[in-house]
Each structure stands twice: as C-alpha cells, then as structure tokens.
Protein backbone atom coordinates (compact mmCIF):
# COMPACT_ATOMS: atom_id res chain seq x y z
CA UNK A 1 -28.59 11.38 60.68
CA UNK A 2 -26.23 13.29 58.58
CA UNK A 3 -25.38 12.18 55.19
CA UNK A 4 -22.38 13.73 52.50
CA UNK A 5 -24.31 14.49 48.99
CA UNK A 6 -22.72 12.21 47.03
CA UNK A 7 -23.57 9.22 49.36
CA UNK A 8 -27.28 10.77 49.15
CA UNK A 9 -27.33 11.03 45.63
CA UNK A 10 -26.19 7.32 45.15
CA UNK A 11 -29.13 5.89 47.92
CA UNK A 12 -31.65 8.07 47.96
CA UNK A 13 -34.80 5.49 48.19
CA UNK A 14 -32.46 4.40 51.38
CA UNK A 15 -32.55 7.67 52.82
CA UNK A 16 -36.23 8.62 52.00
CA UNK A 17 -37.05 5.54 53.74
CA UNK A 18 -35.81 6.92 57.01
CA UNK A 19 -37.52 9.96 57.09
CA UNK A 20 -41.27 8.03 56.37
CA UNK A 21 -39.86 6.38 59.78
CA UNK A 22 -39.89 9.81 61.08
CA UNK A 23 -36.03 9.88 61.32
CA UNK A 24 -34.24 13.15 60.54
CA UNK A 25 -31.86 13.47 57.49
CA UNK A 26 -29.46 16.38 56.95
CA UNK A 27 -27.62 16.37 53.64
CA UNK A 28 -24.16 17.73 54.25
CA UNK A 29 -21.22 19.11 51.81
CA UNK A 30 -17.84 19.27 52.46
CA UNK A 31 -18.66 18.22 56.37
CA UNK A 32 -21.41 21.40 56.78
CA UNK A 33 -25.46 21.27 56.50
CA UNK A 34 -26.44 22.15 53.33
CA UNK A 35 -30.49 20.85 53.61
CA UNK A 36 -32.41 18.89 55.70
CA UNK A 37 -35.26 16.13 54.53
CA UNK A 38 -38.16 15.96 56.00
CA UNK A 39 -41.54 14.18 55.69
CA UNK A 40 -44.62 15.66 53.95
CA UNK A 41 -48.40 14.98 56.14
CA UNK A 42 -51.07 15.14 53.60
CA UNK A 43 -53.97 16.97 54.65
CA UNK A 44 -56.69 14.54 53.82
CA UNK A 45 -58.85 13.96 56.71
CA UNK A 46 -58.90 10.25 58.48
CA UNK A 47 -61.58 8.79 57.63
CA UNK A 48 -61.89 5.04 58.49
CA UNK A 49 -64.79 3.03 56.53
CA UNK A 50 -66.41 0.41 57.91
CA UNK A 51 -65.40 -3.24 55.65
CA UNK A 52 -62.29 -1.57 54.33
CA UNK A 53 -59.53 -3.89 55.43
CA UNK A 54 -56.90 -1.30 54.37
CA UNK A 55 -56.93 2.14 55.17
CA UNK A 56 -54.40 5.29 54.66
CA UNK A 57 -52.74 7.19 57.43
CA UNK A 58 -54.17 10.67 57.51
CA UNK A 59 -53.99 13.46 59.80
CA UNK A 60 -56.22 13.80 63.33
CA UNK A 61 -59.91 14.88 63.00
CA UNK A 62 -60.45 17.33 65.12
CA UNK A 63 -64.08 18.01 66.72
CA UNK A 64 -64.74 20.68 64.56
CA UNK A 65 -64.31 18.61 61.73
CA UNK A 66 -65.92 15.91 62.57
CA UNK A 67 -68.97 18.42 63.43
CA UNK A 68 -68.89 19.89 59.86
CA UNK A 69 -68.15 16.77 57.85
CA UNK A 70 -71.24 14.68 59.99
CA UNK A 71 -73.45 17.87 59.22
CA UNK A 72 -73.15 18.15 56.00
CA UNK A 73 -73.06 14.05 55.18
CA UNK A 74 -76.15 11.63 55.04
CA UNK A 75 -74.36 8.76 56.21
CA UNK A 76 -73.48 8.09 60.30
CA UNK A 77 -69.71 8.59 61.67
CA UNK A 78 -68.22 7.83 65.07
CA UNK A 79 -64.99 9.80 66.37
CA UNK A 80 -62.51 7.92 68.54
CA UNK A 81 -59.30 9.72 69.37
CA UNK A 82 -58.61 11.86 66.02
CA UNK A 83 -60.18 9.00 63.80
CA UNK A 84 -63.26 8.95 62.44
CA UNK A 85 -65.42 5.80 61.17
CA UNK A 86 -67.75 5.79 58.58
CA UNK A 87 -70.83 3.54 59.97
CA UNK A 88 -72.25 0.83 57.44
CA UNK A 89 -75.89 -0.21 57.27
CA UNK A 90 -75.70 -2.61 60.10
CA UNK A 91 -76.50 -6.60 58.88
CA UNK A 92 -79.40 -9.13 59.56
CA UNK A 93 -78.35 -10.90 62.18
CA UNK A 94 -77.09 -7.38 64.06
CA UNK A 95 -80.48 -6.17 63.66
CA UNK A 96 -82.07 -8.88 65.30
CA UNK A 97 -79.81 -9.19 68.30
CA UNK A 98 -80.36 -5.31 69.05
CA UNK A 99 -84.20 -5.93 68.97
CA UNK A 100 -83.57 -8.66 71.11
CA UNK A 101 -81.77 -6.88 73.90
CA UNK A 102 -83.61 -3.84 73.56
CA UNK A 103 -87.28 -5.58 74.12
CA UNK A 104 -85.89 -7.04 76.87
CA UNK A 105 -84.28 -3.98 78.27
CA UNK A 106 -87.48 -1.84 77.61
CA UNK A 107 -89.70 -4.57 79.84
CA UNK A 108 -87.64 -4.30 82.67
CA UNK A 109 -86.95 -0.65 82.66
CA UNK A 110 -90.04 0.45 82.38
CA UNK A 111 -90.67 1.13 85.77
CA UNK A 112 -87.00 1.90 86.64
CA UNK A 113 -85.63 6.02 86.98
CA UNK A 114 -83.34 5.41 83.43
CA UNK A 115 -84.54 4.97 79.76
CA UNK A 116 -82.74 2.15 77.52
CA UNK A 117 -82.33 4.19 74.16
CA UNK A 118 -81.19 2.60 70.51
CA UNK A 119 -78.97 4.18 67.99
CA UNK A 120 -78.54 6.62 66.08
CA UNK A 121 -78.13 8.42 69.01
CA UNK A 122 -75.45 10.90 69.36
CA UNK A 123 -73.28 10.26 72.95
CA UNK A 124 -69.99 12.76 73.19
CA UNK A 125 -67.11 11.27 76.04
CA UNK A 126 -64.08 12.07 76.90
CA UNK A 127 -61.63 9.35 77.52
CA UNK A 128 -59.84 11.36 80.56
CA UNK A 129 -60.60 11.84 84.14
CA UNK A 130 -60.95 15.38 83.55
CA UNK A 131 -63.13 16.57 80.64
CA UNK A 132 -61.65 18.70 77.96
CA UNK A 133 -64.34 20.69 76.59
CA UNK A 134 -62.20 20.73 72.93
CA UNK A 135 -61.56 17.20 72.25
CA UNK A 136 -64.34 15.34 72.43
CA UNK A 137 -65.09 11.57 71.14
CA UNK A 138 -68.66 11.02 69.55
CA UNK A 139 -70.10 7.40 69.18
CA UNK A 140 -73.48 6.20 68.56
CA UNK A 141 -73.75 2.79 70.58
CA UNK A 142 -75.84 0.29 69.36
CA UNK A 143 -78.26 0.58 73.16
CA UNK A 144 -77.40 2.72 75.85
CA UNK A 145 -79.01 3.01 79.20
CA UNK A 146 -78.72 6.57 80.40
CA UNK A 147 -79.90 7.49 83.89
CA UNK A 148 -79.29 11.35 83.67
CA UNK A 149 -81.82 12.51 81.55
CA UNK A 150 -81.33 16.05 83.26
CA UNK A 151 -77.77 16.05 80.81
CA UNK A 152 -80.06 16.31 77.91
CA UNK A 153 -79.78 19.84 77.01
CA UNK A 154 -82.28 22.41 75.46
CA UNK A 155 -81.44 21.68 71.89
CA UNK A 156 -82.16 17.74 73.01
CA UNK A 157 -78.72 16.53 72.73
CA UNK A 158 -77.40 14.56 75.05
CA UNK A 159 -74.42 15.36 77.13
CA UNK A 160 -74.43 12.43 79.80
CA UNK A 161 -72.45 9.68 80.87
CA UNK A 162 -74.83 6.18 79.81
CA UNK A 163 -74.52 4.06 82.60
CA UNK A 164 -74.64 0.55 80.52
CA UNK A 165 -74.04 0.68 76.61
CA UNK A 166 -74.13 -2.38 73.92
CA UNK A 167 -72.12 -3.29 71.06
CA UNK A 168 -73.17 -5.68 68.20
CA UNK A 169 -69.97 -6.41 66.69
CA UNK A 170 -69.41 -6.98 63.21
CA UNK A 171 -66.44 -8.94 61.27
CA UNK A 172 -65.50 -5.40 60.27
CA UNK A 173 -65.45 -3.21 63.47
CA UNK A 174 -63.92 -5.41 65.76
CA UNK A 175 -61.08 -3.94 66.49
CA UNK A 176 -62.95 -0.56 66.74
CA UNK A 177 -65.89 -2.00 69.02
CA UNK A 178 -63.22 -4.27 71.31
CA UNK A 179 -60.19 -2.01 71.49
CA UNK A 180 -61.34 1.57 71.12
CA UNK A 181 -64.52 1.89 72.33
CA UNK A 182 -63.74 -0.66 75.28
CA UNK A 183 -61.09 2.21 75.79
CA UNK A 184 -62.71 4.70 75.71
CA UNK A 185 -66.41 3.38 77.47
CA UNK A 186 -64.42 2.34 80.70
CA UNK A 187 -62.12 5.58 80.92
CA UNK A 188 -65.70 8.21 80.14
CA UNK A 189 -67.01 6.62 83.38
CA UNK A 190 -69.66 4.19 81.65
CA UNK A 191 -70.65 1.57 84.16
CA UNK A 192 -71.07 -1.67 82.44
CA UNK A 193 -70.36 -2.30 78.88
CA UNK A 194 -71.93 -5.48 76.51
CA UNK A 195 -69.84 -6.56 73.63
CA UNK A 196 -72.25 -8.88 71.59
CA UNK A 197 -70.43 -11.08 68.84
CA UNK A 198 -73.33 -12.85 66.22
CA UNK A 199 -70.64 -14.87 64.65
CA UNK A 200 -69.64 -16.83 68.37
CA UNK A 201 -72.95 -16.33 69.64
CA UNK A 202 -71.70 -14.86 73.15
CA UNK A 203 -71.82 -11.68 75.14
CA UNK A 204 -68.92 -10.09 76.88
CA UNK A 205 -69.81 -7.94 79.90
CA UNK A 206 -67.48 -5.58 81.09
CA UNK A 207 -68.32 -4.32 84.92
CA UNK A 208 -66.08 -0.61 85.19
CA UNK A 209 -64.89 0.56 88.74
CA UNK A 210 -62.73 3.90 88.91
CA UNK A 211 -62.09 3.59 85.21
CA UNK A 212 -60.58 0.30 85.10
CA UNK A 213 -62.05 -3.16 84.63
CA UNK A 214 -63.85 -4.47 87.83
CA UNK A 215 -65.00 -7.76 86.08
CA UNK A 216 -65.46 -9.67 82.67
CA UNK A 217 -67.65 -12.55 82.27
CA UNK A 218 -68.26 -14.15 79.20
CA UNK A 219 -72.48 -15.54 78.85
CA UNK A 220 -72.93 -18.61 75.93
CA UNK A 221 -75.94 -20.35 74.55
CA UNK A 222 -78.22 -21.26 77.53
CA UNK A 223 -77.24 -18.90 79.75
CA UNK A 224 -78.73 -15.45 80.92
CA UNK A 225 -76.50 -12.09 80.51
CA UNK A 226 -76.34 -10.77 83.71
CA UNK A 227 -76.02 -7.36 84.36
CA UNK A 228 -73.51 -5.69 87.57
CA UNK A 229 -74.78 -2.12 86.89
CA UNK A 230 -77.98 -3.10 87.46
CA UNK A 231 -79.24 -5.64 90.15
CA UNK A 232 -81.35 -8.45 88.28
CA UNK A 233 -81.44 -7.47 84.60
CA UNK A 234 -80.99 -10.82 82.65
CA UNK A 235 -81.11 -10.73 78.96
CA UNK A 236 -81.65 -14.80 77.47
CA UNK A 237 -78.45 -15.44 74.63
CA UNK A 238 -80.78 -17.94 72.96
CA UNK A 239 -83.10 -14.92 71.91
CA UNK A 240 -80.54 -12.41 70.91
CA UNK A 241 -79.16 -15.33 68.53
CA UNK A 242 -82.80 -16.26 67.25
C-alpha cells in the first residue's frame, strides 16, 4: 500500500492499523518512497498460563528456551509448536480420576511388556513424519503407557513414542488438551489417546492409524473405556468419576 504524506499525516491510526494486520505501508512524497512502516515483534517469550482467559501474542519459543526457562523455574511447562504453557496445580476431581485410571492401568499391566507411568514425566515428540532433531514439542501427559523402555536413555530421560497417553481436561486447557495435543499425539505416532472431561463425566478415545484418526468413541456413566491399542483393557467411568 502506498500512501502520499499528507494523507498519512491526516489518518495515521488508519494506517497503523494495517500494518498490525501485517500489511505493508510505504509513505510516499511527491509520487516517490520516502519510508516504509512496518510492525515492531516484541521479544517477550510466549508464555501461555494455565486459567488465563486472555493472553498476549509473543514470539515462538524455541527448544532452547524452553530448556533454559523449565531449568531454571520450579513450576511445570509444556511446549506445543513455539508456545509454551505454564501447568497449574491440577484440581480435586482431576486428581482422583488419574488415580482412578492409573490403579486400574497398573493391575492389568503388571504382567504385560509396557509400564503405565503418571506425570510429571517429561515426553519430547515431534509432530512430523520425519523427526527434526531441533524443534521438538515437550508435554507431560497426565498417564502414558510406554512400551519402549529401551528409548530411555543413560541420563533416564525418555526419548520414546508412548503407545496410549491420558488427558484429564480442565475448564482451562481445553483447547490445549483437545486441539493441540490431539494434534500433535496422533501426528508423533502415539497409538491411542484418552481425553477425560470431569465436568461431562465421559472419556473420548482416540484409536491413531498412519497418523490420522482410525476411530473415536465416546464411553458415559455405566459403561467400560475400552481400549484399541491394547486388546481387553477396560477402565469402569463410574470409578474415575467417584
């Protein structure tokens, strides 16, 4: 967009608008470019806190961020695509549907070749077909079933693929929990993934094939969750919603 200086002058907020919309401006005089506005990115890191409704745009986290901000910080973060979430103190009702499934998972896994694990538990994926080794995401699911315990490496992280992983959603992360991670679980090559909501009392079960969504199914009050990664798990919804 070009614009004559003395049409800028008289609508500048007009103008300014524009270039927040990422549109070029170049000021002109006499019909020739005389200067050019463009947009300012601040520098603040994205950091996006769990029960904040509203949130400022702010530039991408890269891993090495993320890796010296989570160092240095008591408090858990997750890193999904350049953003990074600040993890709350999970509530009552979350904490008693993890027990739930995880009792249940640790009875029928215990004679099984893969190890049902609760957070805080780092888990880095990549949301590509082919890993890049400098952009990776880091999440802490709520339960994770890994089957690979040969990815854990000698300074005990893990650096696997979990074949079934769990989400307790809360009224704050559910965009995060049923957009992003959905996202990014079915396109890392997880198998199966659980999205648990305490407010409808249901479970969502995602089955992945090829990185896309095989099936969905949807378990209520009642019922059993029935796993497709893994031939005759059950978990009972009345107990996770005790």
């Amino acid at each position: 967009m070009r614009v004559p200086t003395t049409k800028f002058q008289n609508a500048f907020g007009k103008y300014l608008k524009q270039v927040i919309a990422n549109n070029e401006v170049i000021i002109t005089k006499n019909g020739k470019a005389v200067a050019k506005l463009i947009r300012h990115e601040d520098q603040i890191l994205h950091v996006m806190k769990e029960g904040s409704a509203e949130y400022s745009v702010r530039k991408r986290v890269t891993y090495e961020e993320f890796l010296e901000i989570s160092a240095n910080a008591e408090a858990r973060y997750e890193l999904i695509d350049g953003e990074m979430r600040l993890m709350a103190s999970p509530k009552h009702r979350h904490q008693v549907a993890v027990r739930e499934i995880f009792g249940q998972f640790y009875n029928w896994f215990q004679d099984k070749p893969c190890n049902p694990l609760t957070s805080p538990f780092d888990v880095k994926l990549y949301n590509e077909s082919e890993c890049f080794e400098d952009d990776p995401n880091v999440v802490q699911p709520d339960i994770l079933v890994i089957c690979d315990e040969e990815q854990i490496d000698d300074n005990d992280n893990y650096q696997g693929i979990p074949a079934l992983v769990v989400e307790v959603l809360s009224p704050s992360t559910k965009s995060w929990d049923m957009i992003k991670k959905l996202n990014l679980y079915m396109l890392s090559g997880v198998r199966e993934y659980w999205i648990v909501n305490t407010v409808e009392r249901c479970v969502f079960v995602y089955a992945f094939t090829d990185r896309t969504i095989q099936t969905l199914k949807m378990f209520e009050l009642g019922e059993r969750v029935k796993s497709v990664a893994f031939d005759g798990l059950k978990v009972d919804v009345n107990l996770i919603f005790s």
